[in-house]
N, C-alpha and C. Protein backbone atom coordinates (compact mmCIF):
# COMPACT_ATOMS: atom_id res chain seq x y z
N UNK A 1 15.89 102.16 -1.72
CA UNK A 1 16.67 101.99 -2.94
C UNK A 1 16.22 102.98 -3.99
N UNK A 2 17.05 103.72 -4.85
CA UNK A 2 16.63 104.12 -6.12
C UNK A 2 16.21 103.32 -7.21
N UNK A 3 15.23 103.65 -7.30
CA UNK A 3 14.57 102.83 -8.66
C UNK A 3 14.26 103.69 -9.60
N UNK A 4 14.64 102.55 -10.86
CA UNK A 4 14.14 103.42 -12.33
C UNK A 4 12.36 102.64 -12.05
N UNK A 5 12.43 101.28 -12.27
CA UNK A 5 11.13 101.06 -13.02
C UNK A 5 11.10 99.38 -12.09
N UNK A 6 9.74 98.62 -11.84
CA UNK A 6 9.62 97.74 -11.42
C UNK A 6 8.42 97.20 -12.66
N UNK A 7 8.94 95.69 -12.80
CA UNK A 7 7.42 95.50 -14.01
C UNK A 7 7.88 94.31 -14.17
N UNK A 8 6.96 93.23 -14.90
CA UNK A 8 6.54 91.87 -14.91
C UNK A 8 6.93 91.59 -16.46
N UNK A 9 8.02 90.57 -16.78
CA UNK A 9 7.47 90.49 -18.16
C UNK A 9 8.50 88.87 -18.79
N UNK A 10 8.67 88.56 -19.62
CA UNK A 10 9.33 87.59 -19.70
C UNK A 10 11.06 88.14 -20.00
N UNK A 11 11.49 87.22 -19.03
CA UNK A 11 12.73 87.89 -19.03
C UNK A 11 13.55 87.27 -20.34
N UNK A 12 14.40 88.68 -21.15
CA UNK A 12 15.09 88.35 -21.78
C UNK A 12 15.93 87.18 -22.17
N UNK A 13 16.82 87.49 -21.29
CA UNK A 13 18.38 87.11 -21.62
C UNK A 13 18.87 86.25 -20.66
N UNK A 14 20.08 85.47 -20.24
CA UNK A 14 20.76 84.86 -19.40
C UNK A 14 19.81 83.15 -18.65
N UNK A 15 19.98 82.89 -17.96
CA UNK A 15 19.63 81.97 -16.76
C UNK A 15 17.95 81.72 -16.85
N UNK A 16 17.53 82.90 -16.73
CA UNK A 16 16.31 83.22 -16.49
C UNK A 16 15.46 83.17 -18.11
N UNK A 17 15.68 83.02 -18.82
CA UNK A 17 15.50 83.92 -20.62
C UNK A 17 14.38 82.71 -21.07
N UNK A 18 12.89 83.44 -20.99
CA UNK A 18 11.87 83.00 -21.45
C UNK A 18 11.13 82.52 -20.14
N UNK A 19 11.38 82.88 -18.97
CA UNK A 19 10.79 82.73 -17.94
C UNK A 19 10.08 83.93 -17.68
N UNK A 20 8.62 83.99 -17.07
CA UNK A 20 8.31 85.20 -16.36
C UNK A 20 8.82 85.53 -15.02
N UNK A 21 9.32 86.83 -15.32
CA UNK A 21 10.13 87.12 -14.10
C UNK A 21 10.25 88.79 -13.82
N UNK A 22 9.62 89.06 -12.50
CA UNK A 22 9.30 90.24 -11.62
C UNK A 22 11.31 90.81 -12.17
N UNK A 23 10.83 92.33 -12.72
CA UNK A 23 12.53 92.86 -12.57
C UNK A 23 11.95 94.10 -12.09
N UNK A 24 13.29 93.95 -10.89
CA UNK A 24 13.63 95.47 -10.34
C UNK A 24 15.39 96.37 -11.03
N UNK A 25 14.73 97.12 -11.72
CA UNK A 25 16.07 98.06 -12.68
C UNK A 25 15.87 99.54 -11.36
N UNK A 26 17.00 99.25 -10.81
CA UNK A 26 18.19 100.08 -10.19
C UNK A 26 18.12 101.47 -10.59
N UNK A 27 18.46 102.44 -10.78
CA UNK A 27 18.58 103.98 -10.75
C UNK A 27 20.62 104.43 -10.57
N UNK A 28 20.96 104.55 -11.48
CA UNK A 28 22.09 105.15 -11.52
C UNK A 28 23.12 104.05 -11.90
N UNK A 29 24.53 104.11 -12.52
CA UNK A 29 25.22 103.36 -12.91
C UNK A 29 26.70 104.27 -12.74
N UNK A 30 27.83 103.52 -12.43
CA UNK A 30 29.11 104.29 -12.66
C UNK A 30 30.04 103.99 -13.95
N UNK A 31 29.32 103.20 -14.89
CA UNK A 31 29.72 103.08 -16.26
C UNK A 31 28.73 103.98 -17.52
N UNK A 32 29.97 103.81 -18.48
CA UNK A 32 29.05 104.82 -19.84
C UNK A 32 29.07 103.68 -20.80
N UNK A 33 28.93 102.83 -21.17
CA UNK A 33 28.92 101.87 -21.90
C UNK A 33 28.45 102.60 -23.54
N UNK A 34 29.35 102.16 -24.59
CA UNK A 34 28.97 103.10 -25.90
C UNK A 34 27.77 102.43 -25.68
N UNK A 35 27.25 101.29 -26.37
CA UNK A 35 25.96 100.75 -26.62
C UNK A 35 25.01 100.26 -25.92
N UNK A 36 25.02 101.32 -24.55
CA UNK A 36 24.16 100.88 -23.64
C UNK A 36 22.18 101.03 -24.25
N UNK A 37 21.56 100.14 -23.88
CA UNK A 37 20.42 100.26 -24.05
C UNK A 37 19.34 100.60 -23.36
N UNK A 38 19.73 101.16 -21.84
CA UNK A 38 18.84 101.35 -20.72
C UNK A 38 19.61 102.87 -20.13
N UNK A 39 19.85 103.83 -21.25
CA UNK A 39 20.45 105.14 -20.59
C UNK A 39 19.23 105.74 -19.93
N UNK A 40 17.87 105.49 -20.09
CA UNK A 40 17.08 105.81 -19.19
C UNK A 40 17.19 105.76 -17.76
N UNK A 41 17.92 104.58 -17.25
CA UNK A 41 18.04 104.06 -15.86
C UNK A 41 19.61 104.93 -15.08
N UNK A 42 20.53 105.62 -16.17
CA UNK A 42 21.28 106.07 -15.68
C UNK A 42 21.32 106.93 -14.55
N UNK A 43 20.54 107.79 -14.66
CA UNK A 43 19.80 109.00 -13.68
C UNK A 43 18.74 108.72 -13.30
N UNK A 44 18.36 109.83 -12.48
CA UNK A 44 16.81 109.62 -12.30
C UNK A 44 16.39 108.72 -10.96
N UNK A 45 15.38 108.17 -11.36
CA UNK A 45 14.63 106.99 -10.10
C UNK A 45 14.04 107.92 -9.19
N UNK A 46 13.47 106.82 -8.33
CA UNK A 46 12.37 106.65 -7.15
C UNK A 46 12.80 106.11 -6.29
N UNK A 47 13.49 106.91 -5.05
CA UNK A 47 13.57 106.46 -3.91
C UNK A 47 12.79 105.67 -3.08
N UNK A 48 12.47 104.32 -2.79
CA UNK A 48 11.46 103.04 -2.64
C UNK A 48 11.94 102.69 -1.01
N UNK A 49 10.77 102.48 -0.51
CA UNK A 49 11.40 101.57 0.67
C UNK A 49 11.80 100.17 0.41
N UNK A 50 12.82 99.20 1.04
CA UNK A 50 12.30 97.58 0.63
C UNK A 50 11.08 97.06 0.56
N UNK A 51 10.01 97.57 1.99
CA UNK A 51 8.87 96.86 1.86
C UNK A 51 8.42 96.97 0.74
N UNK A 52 8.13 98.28 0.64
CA UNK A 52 7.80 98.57 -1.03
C UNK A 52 7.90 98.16 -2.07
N UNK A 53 9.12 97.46 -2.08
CA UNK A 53 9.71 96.62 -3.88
C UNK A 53 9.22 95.88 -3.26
N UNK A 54 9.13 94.85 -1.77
CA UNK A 54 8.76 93.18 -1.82
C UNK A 54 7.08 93.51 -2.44
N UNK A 55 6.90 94.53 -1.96
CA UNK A 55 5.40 94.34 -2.37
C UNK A 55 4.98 94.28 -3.65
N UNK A 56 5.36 94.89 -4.02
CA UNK A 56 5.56 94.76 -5.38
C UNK A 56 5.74 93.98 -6.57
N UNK A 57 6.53 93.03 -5.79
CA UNK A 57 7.01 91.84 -6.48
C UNK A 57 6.44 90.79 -6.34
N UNK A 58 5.84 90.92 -4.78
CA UNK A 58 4.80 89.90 -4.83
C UNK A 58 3.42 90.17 -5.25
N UNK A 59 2.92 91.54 -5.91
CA UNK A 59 1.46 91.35 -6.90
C UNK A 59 2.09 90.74 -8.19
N UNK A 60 2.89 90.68 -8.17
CA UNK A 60 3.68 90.01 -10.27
C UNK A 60 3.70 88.49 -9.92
N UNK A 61 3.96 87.89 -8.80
CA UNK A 61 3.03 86.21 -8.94
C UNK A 61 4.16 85.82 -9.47
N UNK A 62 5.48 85.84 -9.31
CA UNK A 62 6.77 85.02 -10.22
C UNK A 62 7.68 84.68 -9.11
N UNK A 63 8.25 83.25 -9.70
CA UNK A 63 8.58 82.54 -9.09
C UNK A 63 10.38 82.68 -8.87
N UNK A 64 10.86 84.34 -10.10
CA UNK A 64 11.81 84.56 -10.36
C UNK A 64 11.86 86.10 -10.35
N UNK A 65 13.13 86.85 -9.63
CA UNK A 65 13.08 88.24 -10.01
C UNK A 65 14.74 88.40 -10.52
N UNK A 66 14.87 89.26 -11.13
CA UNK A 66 15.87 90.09 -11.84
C UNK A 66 15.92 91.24 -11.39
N UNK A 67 17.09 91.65 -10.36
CA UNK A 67 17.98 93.10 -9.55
C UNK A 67 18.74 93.39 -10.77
N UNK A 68 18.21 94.62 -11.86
CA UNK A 68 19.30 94.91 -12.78
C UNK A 68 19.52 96.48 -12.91
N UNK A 69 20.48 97.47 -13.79
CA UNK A 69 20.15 98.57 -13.43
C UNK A 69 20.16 99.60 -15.20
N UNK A 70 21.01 100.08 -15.20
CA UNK A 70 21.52 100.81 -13.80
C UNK A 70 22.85 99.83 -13.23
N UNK A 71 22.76 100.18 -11.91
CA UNK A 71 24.27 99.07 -11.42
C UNK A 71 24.24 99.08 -9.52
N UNK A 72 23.62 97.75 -9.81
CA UNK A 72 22.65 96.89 -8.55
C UNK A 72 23.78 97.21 -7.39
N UNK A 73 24.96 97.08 -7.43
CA UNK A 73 25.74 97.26 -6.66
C UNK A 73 26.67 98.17 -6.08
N UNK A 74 25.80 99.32 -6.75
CA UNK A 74 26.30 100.35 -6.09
C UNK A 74 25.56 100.91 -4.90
N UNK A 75 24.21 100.34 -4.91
CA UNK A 75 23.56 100.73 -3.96
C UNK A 75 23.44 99.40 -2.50
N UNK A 76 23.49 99.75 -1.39
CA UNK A 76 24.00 99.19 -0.32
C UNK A 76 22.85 97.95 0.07
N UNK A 77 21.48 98.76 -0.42
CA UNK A 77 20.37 97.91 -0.10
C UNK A 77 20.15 96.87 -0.76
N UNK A 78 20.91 96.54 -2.09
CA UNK A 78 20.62 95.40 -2.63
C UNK A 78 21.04 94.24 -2.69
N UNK A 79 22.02 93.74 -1.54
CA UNK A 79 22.00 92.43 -0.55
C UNK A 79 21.23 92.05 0.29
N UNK A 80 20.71 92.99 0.63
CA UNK A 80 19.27 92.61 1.76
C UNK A 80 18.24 92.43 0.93
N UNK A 81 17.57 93.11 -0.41
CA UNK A 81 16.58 92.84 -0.63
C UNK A 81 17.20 91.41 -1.74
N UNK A 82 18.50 91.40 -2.04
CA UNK A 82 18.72 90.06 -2.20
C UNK A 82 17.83 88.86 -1.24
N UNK A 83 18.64 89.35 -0.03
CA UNK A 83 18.95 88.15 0.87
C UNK A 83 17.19 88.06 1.27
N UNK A 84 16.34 89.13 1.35
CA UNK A 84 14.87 88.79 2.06
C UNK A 84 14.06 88.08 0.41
N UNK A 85 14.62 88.35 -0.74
CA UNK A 85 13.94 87.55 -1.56
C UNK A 85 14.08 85.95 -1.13
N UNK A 86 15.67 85.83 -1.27
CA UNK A 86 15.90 84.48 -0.99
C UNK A 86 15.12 83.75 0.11
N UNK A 87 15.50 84.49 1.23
CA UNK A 87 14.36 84.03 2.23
C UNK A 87 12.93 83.06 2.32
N UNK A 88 12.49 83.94 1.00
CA UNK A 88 10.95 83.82 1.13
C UNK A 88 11.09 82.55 -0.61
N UNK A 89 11.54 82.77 -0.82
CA UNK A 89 11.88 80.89 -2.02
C UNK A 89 12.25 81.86 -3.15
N UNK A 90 12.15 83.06 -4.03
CA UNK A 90 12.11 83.68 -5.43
C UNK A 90 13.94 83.08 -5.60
N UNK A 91 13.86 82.64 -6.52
CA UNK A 91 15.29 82.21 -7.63
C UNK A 91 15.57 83.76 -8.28
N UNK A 92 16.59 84.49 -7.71
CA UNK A 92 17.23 85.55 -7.27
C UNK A 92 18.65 85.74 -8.55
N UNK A 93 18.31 86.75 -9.15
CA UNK A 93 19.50 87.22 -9.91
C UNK A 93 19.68 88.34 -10.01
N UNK A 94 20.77 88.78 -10.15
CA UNK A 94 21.72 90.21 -9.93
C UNK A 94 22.83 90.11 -11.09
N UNK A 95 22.32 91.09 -11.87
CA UNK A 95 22.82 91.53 -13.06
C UNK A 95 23.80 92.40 -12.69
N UNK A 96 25.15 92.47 -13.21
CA UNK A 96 25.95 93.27 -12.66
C UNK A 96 27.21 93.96 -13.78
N UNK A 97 27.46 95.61 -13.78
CA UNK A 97 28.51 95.46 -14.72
C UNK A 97 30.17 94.93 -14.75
N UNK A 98 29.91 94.47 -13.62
CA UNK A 98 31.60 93.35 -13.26
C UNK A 98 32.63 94.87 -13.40
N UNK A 99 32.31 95.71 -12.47
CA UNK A 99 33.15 97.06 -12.10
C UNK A 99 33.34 96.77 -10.66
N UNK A 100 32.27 96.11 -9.95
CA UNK A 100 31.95 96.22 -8.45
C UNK A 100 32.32 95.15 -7.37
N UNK A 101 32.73 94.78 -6.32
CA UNK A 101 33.00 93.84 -6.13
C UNK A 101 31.38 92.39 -5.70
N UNK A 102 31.80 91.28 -6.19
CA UNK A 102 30.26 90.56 -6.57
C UNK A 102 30.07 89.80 -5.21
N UNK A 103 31.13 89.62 -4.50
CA UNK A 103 31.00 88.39 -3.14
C UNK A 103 30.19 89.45 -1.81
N UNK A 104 29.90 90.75 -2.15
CA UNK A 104 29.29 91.32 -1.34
C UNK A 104 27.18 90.81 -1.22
N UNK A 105 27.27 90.04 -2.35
CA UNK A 105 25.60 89.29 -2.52
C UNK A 105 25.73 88.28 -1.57
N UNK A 106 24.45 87.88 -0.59
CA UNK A 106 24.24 86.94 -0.16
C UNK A 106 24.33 85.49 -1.00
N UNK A 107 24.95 84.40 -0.49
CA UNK A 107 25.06 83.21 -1.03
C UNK A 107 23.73 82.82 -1.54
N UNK A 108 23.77 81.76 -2.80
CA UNK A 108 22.19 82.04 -3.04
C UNK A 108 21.74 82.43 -4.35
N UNK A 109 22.76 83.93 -3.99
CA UNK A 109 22.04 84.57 -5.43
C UNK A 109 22.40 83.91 -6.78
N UNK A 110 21.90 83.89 -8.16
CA UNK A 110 22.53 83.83 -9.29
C UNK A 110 23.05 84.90 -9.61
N UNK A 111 24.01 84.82 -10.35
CA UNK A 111 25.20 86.64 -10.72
C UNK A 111 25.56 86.42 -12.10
N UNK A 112 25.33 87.96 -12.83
CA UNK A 112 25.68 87.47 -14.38
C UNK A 112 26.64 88.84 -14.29
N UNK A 113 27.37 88.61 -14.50
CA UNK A 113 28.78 89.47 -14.44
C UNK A 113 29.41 89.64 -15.81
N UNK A 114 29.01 91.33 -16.24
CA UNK A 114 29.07 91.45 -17.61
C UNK A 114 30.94 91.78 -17.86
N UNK A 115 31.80 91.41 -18.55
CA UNK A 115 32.99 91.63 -18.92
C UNK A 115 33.13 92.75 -20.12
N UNK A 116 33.60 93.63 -19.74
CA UNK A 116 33.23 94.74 -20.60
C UNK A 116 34.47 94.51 -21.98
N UNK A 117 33.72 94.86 -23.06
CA UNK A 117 34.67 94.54 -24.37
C UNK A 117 35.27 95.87 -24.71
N UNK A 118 36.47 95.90 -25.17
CA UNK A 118 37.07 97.05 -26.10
C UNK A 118 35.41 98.33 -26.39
N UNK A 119 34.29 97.72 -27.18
CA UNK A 119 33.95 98.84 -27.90
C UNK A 119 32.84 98.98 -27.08
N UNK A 120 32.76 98.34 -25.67
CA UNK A 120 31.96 99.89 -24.88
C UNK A 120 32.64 100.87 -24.07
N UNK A 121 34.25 101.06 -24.61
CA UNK A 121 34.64 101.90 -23.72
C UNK A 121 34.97 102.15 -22.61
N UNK A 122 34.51 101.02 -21.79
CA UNK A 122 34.64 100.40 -20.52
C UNK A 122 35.35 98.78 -20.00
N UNK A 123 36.46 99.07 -21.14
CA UNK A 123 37.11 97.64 -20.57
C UNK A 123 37.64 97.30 -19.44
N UNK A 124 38.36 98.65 -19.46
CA UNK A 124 39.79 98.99 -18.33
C UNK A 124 39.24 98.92 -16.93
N UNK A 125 37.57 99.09 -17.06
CA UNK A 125 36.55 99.46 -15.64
C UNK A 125 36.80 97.66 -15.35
N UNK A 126 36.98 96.53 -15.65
CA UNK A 126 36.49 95.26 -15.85
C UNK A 126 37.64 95.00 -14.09
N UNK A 127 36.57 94.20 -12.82
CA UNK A 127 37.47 94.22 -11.75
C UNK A 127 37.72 92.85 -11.86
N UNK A 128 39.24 92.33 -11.92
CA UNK A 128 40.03 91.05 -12.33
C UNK A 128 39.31 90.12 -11.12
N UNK A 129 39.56 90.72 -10.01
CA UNK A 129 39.46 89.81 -8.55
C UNK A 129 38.02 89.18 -8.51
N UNK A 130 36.85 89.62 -9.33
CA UNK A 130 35.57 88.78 -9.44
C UNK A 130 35.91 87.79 -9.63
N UNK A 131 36.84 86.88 -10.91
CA UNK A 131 36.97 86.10 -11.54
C UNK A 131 36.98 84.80 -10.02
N UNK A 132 38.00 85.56 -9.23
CA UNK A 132 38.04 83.80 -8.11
C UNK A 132 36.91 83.58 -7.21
N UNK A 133 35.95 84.72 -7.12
CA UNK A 133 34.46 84.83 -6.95
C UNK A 133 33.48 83.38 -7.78
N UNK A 134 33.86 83.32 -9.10
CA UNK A 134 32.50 82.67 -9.57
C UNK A 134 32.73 81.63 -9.22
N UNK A 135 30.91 81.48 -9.59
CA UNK A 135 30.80 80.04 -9.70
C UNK A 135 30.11 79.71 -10.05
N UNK A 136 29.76 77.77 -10.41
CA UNK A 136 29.33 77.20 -11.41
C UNK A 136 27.47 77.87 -11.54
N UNK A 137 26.70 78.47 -10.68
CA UNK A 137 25.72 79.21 -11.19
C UNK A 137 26.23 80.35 -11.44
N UNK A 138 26.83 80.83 -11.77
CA UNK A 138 27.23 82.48 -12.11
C UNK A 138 27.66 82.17 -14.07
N UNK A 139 27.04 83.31 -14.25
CA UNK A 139 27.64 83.72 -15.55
C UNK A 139 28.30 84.68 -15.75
N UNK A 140 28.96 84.47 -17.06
CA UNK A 140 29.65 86.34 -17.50
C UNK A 140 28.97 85.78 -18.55
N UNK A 141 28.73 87.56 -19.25
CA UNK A 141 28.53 87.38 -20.16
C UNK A 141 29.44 88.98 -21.17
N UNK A 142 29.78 88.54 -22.44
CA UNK A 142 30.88 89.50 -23.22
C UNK A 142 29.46 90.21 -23.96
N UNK A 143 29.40 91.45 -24.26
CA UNK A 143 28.75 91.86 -25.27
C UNK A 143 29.06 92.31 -26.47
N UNK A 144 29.36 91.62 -27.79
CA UNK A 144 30.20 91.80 -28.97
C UNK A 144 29.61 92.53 -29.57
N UNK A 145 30.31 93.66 -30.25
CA UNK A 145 30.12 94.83 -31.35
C UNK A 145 30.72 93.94 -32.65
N UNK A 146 31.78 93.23 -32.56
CA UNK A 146 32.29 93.52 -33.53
C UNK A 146 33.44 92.61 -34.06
N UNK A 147 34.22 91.75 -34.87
CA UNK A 147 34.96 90.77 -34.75
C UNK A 147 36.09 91.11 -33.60
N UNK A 148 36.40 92.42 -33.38
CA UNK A 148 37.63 92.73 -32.52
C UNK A 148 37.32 92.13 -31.35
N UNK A 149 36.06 92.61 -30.92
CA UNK A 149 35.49 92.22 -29.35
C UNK A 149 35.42 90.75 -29.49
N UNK A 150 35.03 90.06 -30.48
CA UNK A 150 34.83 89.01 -30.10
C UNK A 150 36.51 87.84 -29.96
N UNK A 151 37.33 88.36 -31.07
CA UNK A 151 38.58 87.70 -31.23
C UNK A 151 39.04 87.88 -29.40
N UNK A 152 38.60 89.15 -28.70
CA UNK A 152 38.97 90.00 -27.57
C UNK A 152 38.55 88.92 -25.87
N UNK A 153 37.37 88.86 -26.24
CA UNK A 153 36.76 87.98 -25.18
C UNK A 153 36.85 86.55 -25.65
N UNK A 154 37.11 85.61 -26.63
CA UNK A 154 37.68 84.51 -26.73
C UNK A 154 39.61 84.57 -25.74
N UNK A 155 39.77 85.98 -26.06
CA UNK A 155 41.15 85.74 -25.25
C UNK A 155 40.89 85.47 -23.97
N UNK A 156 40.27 86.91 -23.54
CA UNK A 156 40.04 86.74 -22.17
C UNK A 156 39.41 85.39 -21.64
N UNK A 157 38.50 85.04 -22.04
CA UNK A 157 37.62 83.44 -21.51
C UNK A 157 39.11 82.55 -21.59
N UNK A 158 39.62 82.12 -22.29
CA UNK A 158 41.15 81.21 -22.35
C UNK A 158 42.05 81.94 -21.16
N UNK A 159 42.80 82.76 -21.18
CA UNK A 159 43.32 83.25 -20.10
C UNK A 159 42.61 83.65 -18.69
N UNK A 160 41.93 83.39 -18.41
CA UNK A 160 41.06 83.06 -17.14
C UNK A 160 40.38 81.77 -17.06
N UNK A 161 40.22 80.96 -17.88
CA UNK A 161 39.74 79.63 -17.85
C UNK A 161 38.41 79.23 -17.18
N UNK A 162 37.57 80.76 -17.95
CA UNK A 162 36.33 81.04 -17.33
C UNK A 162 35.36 79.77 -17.57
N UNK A 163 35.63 79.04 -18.70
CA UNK A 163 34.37 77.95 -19.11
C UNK A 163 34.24 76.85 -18.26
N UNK A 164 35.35 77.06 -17.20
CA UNK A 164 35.79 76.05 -16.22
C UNK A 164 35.38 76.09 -14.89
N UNK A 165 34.67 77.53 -14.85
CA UNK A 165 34.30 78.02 -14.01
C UNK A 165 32.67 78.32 -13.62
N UNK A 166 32.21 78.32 -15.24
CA UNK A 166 30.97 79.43 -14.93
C UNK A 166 30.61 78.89 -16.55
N UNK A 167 29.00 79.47 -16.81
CA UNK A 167 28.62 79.78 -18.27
C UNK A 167 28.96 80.81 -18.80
N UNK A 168 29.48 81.11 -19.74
CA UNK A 168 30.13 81.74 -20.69
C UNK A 168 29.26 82.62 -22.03
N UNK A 169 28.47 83.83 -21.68
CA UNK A 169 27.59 83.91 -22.93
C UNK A 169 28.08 84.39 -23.54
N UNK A 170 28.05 84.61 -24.74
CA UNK A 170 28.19 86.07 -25.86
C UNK A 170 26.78 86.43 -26.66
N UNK A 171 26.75 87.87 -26.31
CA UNK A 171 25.81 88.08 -27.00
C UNK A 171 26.07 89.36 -27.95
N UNK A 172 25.07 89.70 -29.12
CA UNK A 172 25.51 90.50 -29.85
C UNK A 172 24.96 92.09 -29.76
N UNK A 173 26.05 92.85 -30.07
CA UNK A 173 25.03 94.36 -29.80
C UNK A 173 24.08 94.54 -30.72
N UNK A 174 22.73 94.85 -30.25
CA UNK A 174 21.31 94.80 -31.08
C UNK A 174 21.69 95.79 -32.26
N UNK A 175 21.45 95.31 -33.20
CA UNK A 175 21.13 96.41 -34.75
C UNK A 175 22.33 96.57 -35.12
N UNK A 176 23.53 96.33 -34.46
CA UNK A 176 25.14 95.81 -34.92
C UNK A 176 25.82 94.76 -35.65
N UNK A 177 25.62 93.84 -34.79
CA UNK A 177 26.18 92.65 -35.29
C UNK A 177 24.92 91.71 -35.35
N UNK A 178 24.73 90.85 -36.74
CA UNK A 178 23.96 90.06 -37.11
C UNK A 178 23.92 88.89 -35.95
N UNK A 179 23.27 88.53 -35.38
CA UNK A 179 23.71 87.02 -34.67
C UNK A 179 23.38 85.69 -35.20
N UNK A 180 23.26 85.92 -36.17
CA UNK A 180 24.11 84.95 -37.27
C UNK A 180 25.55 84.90 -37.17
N UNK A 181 25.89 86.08 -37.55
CA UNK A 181 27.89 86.50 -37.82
C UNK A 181 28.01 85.70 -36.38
N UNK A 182 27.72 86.31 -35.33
CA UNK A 182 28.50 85.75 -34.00
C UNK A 182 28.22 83.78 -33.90
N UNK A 183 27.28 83.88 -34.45
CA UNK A 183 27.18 82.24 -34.48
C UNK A 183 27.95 81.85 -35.09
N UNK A 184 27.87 82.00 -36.32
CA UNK A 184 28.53 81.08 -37.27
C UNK A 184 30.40 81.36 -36.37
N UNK A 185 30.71 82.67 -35.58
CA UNK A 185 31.51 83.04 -34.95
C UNK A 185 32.48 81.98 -33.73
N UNK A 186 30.92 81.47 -32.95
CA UNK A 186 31.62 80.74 -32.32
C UNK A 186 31.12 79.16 -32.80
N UNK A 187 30.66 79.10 -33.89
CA UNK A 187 30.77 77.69 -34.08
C UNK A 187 32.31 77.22 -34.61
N UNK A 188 32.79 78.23 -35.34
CA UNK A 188 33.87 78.18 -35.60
C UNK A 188 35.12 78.03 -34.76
N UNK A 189 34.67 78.55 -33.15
CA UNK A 189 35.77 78.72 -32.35
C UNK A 189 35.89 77.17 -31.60
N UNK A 190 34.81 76.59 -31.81
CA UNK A 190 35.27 75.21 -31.05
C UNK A 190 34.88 75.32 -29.58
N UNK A 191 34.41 76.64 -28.86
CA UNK A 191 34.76 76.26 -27.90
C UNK A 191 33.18 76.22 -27.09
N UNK A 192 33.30 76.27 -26.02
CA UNK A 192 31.46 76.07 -25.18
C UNK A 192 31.06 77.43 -24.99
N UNK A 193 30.48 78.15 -25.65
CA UNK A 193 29.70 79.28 -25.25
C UNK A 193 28.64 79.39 -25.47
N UNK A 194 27.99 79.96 -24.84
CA UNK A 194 26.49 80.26 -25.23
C UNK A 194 26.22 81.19 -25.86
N UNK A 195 25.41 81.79 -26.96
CA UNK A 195 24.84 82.47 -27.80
C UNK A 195 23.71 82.64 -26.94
N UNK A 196 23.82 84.82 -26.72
CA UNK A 196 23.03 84.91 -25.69
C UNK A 196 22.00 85.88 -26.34
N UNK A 197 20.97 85.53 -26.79
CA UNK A 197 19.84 86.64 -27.35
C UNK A 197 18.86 87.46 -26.44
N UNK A 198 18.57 88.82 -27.00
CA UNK A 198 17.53 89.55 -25.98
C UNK A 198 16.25 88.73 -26.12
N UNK A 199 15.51 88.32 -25.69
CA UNK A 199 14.46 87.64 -26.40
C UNK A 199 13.33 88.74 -26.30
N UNK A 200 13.56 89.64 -25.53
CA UNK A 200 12.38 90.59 -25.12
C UNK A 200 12.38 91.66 -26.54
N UNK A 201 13.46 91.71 -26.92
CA UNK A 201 13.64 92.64 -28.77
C UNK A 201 13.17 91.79 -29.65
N UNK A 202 13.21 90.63 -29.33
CA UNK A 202 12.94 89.44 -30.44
C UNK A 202 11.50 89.86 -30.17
N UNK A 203 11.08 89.67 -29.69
CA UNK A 203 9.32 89.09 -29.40
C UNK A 203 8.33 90.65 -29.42
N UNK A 204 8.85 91.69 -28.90
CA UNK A 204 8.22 93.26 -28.83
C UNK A 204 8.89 93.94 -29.50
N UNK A 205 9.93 93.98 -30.47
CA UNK A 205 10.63 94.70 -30.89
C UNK A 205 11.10 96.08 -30.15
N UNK A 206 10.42 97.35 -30.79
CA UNK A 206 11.09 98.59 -29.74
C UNK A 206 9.71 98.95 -29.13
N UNK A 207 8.87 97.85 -28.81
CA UNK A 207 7.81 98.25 -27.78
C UNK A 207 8.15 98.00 -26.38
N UNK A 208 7.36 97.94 -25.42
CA UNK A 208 7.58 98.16 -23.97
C UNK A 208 7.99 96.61 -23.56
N UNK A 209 8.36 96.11 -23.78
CA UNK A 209 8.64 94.94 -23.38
C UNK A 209 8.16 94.11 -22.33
N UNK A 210 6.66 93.95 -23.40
CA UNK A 210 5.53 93.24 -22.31
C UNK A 210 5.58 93.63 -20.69
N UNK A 211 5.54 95.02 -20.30
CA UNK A 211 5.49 95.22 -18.95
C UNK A 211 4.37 94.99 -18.41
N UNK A 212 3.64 94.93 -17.34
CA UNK A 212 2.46 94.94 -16.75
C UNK A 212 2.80 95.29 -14.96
């Protein structure tokens, strides 16, 4: 597999968020997202064997890993090193930019399937046919810039009848939108979403994000 970076730390965001958890970030992506925060991982990487990442993952002692990228699913190997995590007991998630098709993961996995908003430029990339894919462990999650995006992905969640399906996050683009605004946002909307924070910006700010 291409790899950007393998490292131990408490995981951010989603399912996993405040757990320590082994992440393997991917090497290359076929999206440009305006407000991406990991353009490091776009290019680049370290061609790894699998043994190699399991090993890896098992000196980090966690009971949880995170496949993120970059964009986990473009590369072929990352159902198998899905499926040999699962194997061995690790509670398995695959971060994904919901461009790719998601039922290609071994059963098992958790899947957070990002829905791309108006202002990263990458809406039109968003593949419809995931949607009859999820399920009740799977998330999407919207990443809001901005009231547009958010008025935007309240549509979309209603016209797919995603909350019915799956957890529903929104989270806000860092140093953009206050997440306050988006709160007070969807308290207003009535409806079940989750308010999804980086916790790893919260807690290290623009340091390394407790790697080891």
């Amino acid at each position: 597999m291409l790899i950007s970076e393998i490292y131990k730390s408490i995981n951010g965001e989603g399912r996993f968020a405040g757990f320590p958890t082994s992440i393997v970030r991917v090497a290359g992506c076929n999206l440009n997202c305006s407000w991406c925060d990991t353009t490091y991982a776009l290019t680049g990487g370290e061609r790894l064997p699998l043994d190699e990442i399991m090993s890896k993952i098992r000196e980090f002692n966690t009971s949880r890993v995170l496949i993120t990228g970059g964009e986990p699913l473009l590369q072929e190997e990352t159902g198998e090193l899905a499926r040999r995590l699962l194997e061995i007991g690790y509670h398995t998630l695959v971060e994904t930019n919901g461009s790719l098709p998601i039922d290609a993961l071994p059963e098992g996995v958790f899947r957070c399937v990002d829905i791309k908003t108006p202002s990263s430029g990458e809406s039109g990339k968003n593949l419809l046919e995931n949607i009859d894919y999820l399920l009740h462990t799977d998330d999407v999650k919207f990443v809001i810039a901005d009231r547009d995006d958010f008025n935007w992905s309240i549509n979309f969640t209603r016209r797919f009848n995603l909350i019915s399906r799956c957890d529903v996050l929104f989270s806000p683009v860092w140093g953009r939108l206050p997440p306050d605004t988006l709160a007070r946002w969807i308290l207003d909307s009535g409806m079940d979403i989750r308010l999804n924070l980086q916790l790893h910006k919260l807690i290290w700010k623009d340091r390394e994000e407790g790697r080891k």
